[in-house]
PDB file of N, CA and C in Angstrom:
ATOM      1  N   UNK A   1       0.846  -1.167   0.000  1.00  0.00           N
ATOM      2  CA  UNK A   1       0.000   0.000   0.000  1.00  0.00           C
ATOM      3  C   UNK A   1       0.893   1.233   0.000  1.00  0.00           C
ATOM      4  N   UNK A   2       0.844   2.122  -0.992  1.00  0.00           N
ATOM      5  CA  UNK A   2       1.619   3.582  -1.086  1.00  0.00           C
ATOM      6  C   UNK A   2       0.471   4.646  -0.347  1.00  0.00           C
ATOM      7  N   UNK A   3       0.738   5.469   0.600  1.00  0.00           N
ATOM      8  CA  UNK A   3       0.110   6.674   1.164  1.00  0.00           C
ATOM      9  C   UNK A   3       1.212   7.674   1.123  1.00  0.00           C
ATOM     10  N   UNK A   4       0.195   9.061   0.591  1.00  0.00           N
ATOM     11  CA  UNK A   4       0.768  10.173   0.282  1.00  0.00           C
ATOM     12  C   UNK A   4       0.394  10.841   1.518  1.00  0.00           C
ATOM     13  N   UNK A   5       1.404  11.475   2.403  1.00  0.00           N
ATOM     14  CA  UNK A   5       1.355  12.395   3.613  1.00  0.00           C
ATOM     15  C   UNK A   5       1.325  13.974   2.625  1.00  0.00           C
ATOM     16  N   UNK A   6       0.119  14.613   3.168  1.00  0.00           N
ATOM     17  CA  UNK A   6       0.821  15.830   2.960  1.00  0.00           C
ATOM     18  C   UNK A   6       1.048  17.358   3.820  1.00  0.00           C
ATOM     19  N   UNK A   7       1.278  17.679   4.394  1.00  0.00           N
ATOM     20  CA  UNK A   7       1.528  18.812   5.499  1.00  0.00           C
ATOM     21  C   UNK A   7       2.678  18.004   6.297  1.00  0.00           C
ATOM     22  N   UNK A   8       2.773  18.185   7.648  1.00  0.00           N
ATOM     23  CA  UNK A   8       3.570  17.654   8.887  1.00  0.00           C
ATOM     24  C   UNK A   8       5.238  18.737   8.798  1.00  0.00           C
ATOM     25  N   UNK A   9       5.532  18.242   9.624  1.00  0.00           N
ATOM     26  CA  UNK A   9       6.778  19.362   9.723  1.00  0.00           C
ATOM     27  C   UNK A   9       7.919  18.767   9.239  1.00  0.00           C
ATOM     28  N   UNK A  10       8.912  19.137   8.668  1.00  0.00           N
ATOM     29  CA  UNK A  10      10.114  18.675   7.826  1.00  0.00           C
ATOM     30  C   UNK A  10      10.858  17.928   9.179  1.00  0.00           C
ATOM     31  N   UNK A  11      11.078  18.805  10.255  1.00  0.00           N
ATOM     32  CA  UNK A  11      12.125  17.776  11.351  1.00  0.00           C
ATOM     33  C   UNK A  11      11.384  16.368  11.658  1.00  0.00           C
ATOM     34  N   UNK A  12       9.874  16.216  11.218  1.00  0.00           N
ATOM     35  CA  UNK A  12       9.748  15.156  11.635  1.00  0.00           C
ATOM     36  C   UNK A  12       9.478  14.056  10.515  1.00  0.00           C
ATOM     37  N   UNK A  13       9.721  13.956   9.327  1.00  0.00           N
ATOM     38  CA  UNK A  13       9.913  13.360   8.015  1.00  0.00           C
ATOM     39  C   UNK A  13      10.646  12.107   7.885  1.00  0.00           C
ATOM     40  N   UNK A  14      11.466  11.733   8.959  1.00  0.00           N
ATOM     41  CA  UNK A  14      11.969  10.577   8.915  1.00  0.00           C
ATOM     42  C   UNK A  14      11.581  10.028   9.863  1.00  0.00           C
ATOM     43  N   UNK A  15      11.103  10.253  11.162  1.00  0.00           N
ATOM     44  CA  UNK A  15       9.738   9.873  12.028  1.00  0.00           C
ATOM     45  C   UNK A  15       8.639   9.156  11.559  1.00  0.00           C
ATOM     46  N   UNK A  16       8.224  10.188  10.392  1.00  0.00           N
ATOM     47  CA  UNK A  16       6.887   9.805   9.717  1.00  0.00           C
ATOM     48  C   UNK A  16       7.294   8.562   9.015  1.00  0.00           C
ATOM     49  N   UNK A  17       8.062   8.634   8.102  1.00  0.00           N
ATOM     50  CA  UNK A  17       8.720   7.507   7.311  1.00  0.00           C
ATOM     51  C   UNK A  17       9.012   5.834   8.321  1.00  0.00           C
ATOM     52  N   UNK A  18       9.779   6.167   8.941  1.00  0.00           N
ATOM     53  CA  UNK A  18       9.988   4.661   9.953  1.00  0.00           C
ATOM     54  C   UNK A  18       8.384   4.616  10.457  1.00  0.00           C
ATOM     55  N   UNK A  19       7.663   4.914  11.164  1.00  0.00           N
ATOM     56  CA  UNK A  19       6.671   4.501  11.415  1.00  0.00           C
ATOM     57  C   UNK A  19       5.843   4.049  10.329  1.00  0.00           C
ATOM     58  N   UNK A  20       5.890   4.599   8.886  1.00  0.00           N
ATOM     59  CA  UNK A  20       5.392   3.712   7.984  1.00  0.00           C
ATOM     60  C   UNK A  20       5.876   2.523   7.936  1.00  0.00           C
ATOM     61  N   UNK A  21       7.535   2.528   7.859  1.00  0.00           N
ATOM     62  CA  UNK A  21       7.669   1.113   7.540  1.00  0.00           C
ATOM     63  C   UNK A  21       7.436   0.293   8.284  1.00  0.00           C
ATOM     64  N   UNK A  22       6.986   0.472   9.751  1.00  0.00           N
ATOM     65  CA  UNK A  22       6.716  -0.293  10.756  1.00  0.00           C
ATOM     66  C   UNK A  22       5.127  -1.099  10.584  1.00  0.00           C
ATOM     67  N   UNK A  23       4.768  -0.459  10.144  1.00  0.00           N
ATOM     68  CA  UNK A  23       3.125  -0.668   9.256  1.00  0.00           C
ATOM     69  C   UNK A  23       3.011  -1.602   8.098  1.00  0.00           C
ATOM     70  N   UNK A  24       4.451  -1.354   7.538  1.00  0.00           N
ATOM     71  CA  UNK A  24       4.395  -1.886   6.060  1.00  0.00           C
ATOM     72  C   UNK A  24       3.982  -1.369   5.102  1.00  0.00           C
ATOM     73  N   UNK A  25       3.851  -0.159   5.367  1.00  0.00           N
ATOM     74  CA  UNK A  25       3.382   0.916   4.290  1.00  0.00           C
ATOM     75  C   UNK A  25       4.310   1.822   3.211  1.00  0.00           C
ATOM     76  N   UNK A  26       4.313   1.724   2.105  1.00  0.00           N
ATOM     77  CA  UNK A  26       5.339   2.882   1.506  1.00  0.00           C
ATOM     78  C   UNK A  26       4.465   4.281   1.772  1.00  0.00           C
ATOM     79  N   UNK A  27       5.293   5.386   1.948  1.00  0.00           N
ATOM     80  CA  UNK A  27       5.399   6.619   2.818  1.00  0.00           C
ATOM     81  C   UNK A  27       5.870   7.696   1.210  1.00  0.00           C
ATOM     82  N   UNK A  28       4.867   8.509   0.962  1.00  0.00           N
ATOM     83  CA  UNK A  28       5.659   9.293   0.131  1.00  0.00           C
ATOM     84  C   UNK A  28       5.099  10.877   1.049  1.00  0.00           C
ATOM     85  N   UNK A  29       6.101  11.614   1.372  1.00  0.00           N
ATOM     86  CA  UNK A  29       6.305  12.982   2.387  1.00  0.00           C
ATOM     87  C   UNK A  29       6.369  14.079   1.561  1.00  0.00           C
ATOM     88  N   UNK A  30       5.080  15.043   1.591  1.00  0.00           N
ATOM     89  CA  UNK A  30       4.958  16.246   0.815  1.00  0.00           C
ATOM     90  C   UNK A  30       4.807  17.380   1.957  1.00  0.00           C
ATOM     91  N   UNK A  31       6.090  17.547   2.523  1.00  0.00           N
ATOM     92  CA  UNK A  31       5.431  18.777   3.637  1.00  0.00           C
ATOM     93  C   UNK A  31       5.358  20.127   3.243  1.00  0.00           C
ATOM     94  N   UNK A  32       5.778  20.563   1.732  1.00  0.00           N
ATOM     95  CA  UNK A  32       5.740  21.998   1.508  1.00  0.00           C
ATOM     96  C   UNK A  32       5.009  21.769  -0.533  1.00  0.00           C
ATOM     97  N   UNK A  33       4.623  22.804  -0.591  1.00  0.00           N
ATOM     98  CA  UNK A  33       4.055  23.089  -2.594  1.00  0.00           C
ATOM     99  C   UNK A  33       5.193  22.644  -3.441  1.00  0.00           C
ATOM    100  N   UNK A  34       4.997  21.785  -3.909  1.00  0.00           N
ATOM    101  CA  UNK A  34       5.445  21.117  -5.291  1.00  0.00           C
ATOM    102  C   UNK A  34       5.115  21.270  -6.564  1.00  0.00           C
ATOM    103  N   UNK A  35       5.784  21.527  -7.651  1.00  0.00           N
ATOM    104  CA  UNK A  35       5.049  21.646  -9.122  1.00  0.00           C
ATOM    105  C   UNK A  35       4.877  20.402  -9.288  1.00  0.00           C
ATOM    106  N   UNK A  36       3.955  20.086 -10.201  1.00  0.00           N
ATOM    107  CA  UNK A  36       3.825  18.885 -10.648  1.00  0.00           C
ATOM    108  C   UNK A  36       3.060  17.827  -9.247  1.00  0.00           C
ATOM    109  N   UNK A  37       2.110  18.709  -8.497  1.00  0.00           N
ATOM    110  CA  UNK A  37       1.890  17.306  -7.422  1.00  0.00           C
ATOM    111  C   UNK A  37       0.867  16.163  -7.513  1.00  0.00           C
ATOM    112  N   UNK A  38      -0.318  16.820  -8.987  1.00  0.00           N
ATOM    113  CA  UNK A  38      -0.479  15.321  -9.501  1.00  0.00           C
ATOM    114  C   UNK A  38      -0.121  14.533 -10.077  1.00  0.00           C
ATOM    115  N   UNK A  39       1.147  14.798 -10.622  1.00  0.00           N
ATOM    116  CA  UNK A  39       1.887  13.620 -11.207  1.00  0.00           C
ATOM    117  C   UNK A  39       2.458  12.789 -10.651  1.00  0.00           C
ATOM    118  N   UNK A  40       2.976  13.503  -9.246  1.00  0.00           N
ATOM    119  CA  UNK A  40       3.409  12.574  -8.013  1.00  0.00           C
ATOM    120  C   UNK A  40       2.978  11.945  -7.661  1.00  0.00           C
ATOM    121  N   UNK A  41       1.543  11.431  -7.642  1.00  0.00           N
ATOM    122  CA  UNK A  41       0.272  11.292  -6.775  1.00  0.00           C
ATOM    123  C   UNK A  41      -0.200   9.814  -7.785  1.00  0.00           C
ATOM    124  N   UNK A  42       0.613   9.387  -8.884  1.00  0.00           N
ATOM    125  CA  UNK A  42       0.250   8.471  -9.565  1.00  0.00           C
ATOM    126  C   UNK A  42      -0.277   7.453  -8.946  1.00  0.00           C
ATOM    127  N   UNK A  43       0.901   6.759  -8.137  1.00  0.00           N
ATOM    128  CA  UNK A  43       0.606   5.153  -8.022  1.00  0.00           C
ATOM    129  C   UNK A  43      -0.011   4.859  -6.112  1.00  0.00           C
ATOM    130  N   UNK A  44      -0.210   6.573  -5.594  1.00  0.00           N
ATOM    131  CA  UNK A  44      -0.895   6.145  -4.491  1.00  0.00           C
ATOM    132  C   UNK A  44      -2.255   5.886  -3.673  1.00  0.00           C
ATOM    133  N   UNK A  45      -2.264   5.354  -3.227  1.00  0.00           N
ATOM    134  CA  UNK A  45      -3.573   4.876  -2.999  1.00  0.00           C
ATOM    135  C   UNK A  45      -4.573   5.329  -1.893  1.00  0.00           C
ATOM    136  N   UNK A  46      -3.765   5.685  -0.792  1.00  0.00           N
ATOM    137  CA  UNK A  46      -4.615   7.040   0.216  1.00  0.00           C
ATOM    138  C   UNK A  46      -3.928   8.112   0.187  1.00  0.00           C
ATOM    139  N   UNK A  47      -4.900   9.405   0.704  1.00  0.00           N
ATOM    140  CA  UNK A  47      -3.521  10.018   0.804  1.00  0.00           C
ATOM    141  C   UNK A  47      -4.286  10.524   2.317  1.00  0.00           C
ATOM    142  N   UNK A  48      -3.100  11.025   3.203  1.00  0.00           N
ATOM    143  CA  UNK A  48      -2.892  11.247   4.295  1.00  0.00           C
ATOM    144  C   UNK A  48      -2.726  12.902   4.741  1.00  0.00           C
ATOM    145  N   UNK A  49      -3.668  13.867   5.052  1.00  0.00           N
ATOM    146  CA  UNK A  49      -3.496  15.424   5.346  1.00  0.00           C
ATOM    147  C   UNK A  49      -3.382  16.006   6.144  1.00  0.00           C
ATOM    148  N   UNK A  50      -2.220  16.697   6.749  1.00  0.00           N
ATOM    149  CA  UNK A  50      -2.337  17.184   8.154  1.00  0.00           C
ATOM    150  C   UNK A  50      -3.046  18.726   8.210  1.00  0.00           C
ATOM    151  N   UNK A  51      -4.001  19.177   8.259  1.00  0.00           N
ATOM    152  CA  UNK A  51      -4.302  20.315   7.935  1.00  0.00           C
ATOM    153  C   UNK A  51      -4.138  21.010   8.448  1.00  0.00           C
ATOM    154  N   UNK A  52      -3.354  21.218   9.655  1.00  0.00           N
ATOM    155  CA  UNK A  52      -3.001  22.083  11.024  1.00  0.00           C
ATOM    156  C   UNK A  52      -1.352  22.788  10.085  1.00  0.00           C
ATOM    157  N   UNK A  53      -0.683  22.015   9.283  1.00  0.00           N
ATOM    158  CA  UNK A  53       1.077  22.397   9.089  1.00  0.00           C
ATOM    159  C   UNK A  53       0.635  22.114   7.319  1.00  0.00           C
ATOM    160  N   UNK A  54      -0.574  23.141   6.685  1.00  0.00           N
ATOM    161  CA  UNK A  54      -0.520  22.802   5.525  1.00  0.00           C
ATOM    162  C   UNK A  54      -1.281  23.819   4.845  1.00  0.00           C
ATOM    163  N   UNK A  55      -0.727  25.037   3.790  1.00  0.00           N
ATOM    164  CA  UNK A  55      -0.846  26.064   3.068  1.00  0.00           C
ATOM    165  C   UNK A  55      -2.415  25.568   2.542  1.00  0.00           C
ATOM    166  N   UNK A  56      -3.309  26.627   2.352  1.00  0.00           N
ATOM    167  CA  UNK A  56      -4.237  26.488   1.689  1.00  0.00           C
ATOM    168  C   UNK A  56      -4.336  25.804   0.378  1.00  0.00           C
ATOM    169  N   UNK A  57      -3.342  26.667  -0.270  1.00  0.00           N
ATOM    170  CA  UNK A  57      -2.817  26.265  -1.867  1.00  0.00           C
ATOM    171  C   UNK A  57      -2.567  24.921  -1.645  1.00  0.00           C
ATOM    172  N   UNK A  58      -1.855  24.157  -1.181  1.00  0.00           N
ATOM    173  CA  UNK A  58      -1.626  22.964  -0.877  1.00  0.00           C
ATOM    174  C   UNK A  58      -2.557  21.948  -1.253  1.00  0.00           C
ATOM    175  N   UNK A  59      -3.486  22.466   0.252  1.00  0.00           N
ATOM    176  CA  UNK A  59      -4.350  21.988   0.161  1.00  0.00           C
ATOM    177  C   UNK A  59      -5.763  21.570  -0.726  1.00  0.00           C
ATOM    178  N   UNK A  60      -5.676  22.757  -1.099  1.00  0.00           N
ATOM    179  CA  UNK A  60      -6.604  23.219  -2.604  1.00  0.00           C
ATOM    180  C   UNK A  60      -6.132  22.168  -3.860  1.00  0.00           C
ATOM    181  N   UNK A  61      -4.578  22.183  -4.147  1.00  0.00           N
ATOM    182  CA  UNK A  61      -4.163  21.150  -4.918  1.00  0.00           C
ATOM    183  C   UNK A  61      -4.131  19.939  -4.934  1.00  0.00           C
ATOM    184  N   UNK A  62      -4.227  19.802  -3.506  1.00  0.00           N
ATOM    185  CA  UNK A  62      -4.162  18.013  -3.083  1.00  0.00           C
ATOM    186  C   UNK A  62      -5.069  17.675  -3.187  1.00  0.00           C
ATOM    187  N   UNK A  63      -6.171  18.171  -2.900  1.00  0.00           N
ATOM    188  CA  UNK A  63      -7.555  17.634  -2.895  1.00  0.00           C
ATOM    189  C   UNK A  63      -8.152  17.406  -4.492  1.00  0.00           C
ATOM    190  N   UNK A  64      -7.229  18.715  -5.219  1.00  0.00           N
ATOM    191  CA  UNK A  64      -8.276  18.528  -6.349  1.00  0.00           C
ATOM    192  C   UNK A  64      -7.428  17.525  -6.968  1.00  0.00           C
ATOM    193  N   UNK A  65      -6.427  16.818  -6.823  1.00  0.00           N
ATOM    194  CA  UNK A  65      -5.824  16.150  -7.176  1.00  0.00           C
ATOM    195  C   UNK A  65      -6.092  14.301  -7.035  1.00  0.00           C
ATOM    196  N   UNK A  66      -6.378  14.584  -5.671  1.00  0.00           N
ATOM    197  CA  UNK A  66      -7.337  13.458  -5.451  1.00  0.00           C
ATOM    198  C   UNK A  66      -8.415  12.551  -5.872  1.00  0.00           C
ATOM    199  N   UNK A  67      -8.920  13.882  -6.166  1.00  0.00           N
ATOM    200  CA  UNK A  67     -10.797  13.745  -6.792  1.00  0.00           C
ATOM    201  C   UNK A  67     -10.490  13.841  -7.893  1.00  0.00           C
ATOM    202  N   UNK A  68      -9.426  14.256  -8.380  1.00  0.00           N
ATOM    203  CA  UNK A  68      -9.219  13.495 -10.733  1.00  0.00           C
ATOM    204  C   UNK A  68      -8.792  12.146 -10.368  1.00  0.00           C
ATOM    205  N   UNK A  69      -8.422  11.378  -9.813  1.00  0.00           N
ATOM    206  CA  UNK A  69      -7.863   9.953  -8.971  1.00  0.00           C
ATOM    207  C   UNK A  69      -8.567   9.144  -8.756  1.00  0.00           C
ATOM    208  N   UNK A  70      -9.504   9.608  -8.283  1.00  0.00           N
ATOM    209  CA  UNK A  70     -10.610   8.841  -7.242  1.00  0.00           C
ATOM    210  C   UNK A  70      -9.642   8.149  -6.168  1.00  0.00           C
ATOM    211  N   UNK A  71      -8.785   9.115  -5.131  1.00  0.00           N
ATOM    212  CA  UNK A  71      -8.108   8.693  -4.315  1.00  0.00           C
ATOM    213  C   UNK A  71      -8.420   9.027  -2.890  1.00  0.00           C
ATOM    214  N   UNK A  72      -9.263   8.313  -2.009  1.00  0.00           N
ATOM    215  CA  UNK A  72      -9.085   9.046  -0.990  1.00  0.00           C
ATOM    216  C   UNK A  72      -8.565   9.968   0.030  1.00  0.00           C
ATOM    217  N   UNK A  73      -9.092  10.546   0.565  1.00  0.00           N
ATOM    218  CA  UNK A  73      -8.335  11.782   1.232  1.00  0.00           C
ATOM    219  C   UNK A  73      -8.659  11.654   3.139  1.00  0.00           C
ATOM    220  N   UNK A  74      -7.792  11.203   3.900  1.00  0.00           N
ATOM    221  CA  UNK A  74      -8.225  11.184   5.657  1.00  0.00           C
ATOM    222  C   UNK A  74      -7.439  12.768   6.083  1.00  0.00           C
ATOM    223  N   UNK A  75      -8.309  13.729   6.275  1.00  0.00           N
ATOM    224  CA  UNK A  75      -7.441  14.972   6.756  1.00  0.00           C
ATOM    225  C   UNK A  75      -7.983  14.893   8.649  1.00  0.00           C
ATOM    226  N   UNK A  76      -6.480  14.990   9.092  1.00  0.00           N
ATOM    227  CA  UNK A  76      -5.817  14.994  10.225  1.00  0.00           C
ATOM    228  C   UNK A  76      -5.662  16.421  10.749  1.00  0.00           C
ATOM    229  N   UNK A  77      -6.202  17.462  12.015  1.00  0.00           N
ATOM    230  CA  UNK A  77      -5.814  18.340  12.141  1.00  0.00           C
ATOM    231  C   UNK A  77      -4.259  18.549  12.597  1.00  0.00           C
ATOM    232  N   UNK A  78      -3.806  17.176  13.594  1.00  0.00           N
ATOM    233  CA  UNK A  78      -2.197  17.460  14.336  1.00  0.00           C
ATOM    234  C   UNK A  78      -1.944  16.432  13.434  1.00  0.00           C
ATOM    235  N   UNK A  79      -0.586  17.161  13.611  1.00  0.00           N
ATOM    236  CA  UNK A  79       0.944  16.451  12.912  1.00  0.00           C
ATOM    237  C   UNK A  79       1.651  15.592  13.061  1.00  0.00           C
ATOM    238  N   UNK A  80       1.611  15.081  14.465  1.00  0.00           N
ATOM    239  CA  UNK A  80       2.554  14.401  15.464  1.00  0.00           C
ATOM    240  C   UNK A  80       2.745  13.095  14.192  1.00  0.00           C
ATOM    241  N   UNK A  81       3.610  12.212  15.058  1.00  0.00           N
ATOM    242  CA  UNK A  81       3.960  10.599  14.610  1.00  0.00           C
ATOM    243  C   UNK A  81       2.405   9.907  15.282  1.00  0.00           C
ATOM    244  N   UNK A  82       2.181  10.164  16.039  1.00  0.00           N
ATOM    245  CA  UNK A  82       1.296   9.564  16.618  1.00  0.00           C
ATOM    246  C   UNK A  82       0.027   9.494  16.007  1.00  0.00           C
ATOM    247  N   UNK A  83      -0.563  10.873  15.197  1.00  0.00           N
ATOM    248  CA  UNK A  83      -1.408  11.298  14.752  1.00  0.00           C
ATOM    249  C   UNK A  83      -1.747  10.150  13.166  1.00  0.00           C
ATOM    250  N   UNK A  84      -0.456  10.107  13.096  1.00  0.00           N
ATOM    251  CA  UNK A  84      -0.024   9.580  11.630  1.00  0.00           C
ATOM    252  C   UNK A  84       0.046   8.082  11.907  1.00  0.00           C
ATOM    253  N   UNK A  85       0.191   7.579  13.100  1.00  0.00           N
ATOM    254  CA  UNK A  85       0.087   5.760  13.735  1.00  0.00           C
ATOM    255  C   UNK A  85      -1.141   5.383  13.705  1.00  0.00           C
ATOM    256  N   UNK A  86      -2.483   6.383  14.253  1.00  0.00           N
ATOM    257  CA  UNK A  86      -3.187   6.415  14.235  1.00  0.00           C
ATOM    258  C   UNK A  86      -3.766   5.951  12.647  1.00  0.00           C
ATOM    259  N   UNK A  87      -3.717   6.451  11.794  1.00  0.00           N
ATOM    260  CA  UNK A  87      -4.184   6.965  10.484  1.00  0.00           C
ATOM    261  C   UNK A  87      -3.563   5.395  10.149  1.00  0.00           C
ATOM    262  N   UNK A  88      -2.527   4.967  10.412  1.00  0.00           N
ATOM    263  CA  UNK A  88      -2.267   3.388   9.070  1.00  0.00           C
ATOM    264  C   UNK A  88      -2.356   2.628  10.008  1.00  0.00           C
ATOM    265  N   UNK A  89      -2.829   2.855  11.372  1.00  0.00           N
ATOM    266  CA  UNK A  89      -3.618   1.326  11.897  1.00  0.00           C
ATOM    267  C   UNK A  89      -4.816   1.134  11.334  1.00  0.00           C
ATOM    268  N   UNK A  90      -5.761   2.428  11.098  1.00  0.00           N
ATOM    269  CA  UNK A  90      -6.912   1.752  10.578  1.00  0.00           C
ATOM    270  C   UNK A  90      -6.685   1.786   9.097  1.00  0.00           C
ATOM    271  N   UNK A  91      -5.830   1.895   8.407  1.00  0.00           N
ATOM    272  CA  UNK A  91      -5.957   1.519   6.700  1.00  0.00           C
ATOM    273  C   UNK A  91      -5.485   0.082   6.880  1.00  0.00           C
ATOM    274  N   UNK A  92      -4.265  -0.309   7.509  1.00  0.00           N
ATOM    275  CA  UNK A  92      -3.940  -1.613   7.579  1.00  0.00           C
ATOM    276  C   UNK A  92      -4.717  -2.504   7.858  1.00  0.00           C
ATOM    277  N   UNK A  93      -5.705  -2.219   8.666  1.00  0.00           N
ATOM    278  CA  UNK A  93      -6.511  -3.576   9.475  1.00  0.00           C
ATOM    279  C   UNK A  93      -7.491  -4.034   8.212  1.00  0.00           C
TER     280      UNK A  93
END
């Protein structure tokens, strides 16, 4: 299973990452505006939003990015690791 994170804070990006792999999840980490972010968005299958550490624009893009996808979207207000443990226990189960 690939999940797209998008907001959370850059110091905690490799946090976020090991706790995916602890899940078994591939982890792709968008914490700031990217060109091109539906092209990024190809081969994943949820995507993951922290909306508390995440630009409107961002957000505006991710979503509409989603919905050309038909990719789900779980938006998260906090950032933490924890927040994000939360979020791929229940996709995993």
């Amino acid at each position: 299973m690939c999940v797209a994170l998008i907001g959370g804070m850059d110091r905690l990006e490799r946090d976020y990452e090991t706790e995916a792999r602890r899940h078994g999840v591939e982890l792709r980490v968008f914490t700031k505006t990217k060109t091109g972010l539906a092209t990024r968005l190809k081969a994943v299958d949820v995507m993951v939003m922290f909306t508390g550490k995440v630009s409107h624009q961002l957000k505006r893009e991710a979503v509409n990015a989603a919905r050309s996808k038909s990719i789900p979207v779980i938006m998260v207000h906090s950032c933490g690791v924890c927040s994000l443990r939360e979020c791929l226990q229940r996709l995993v189960r």
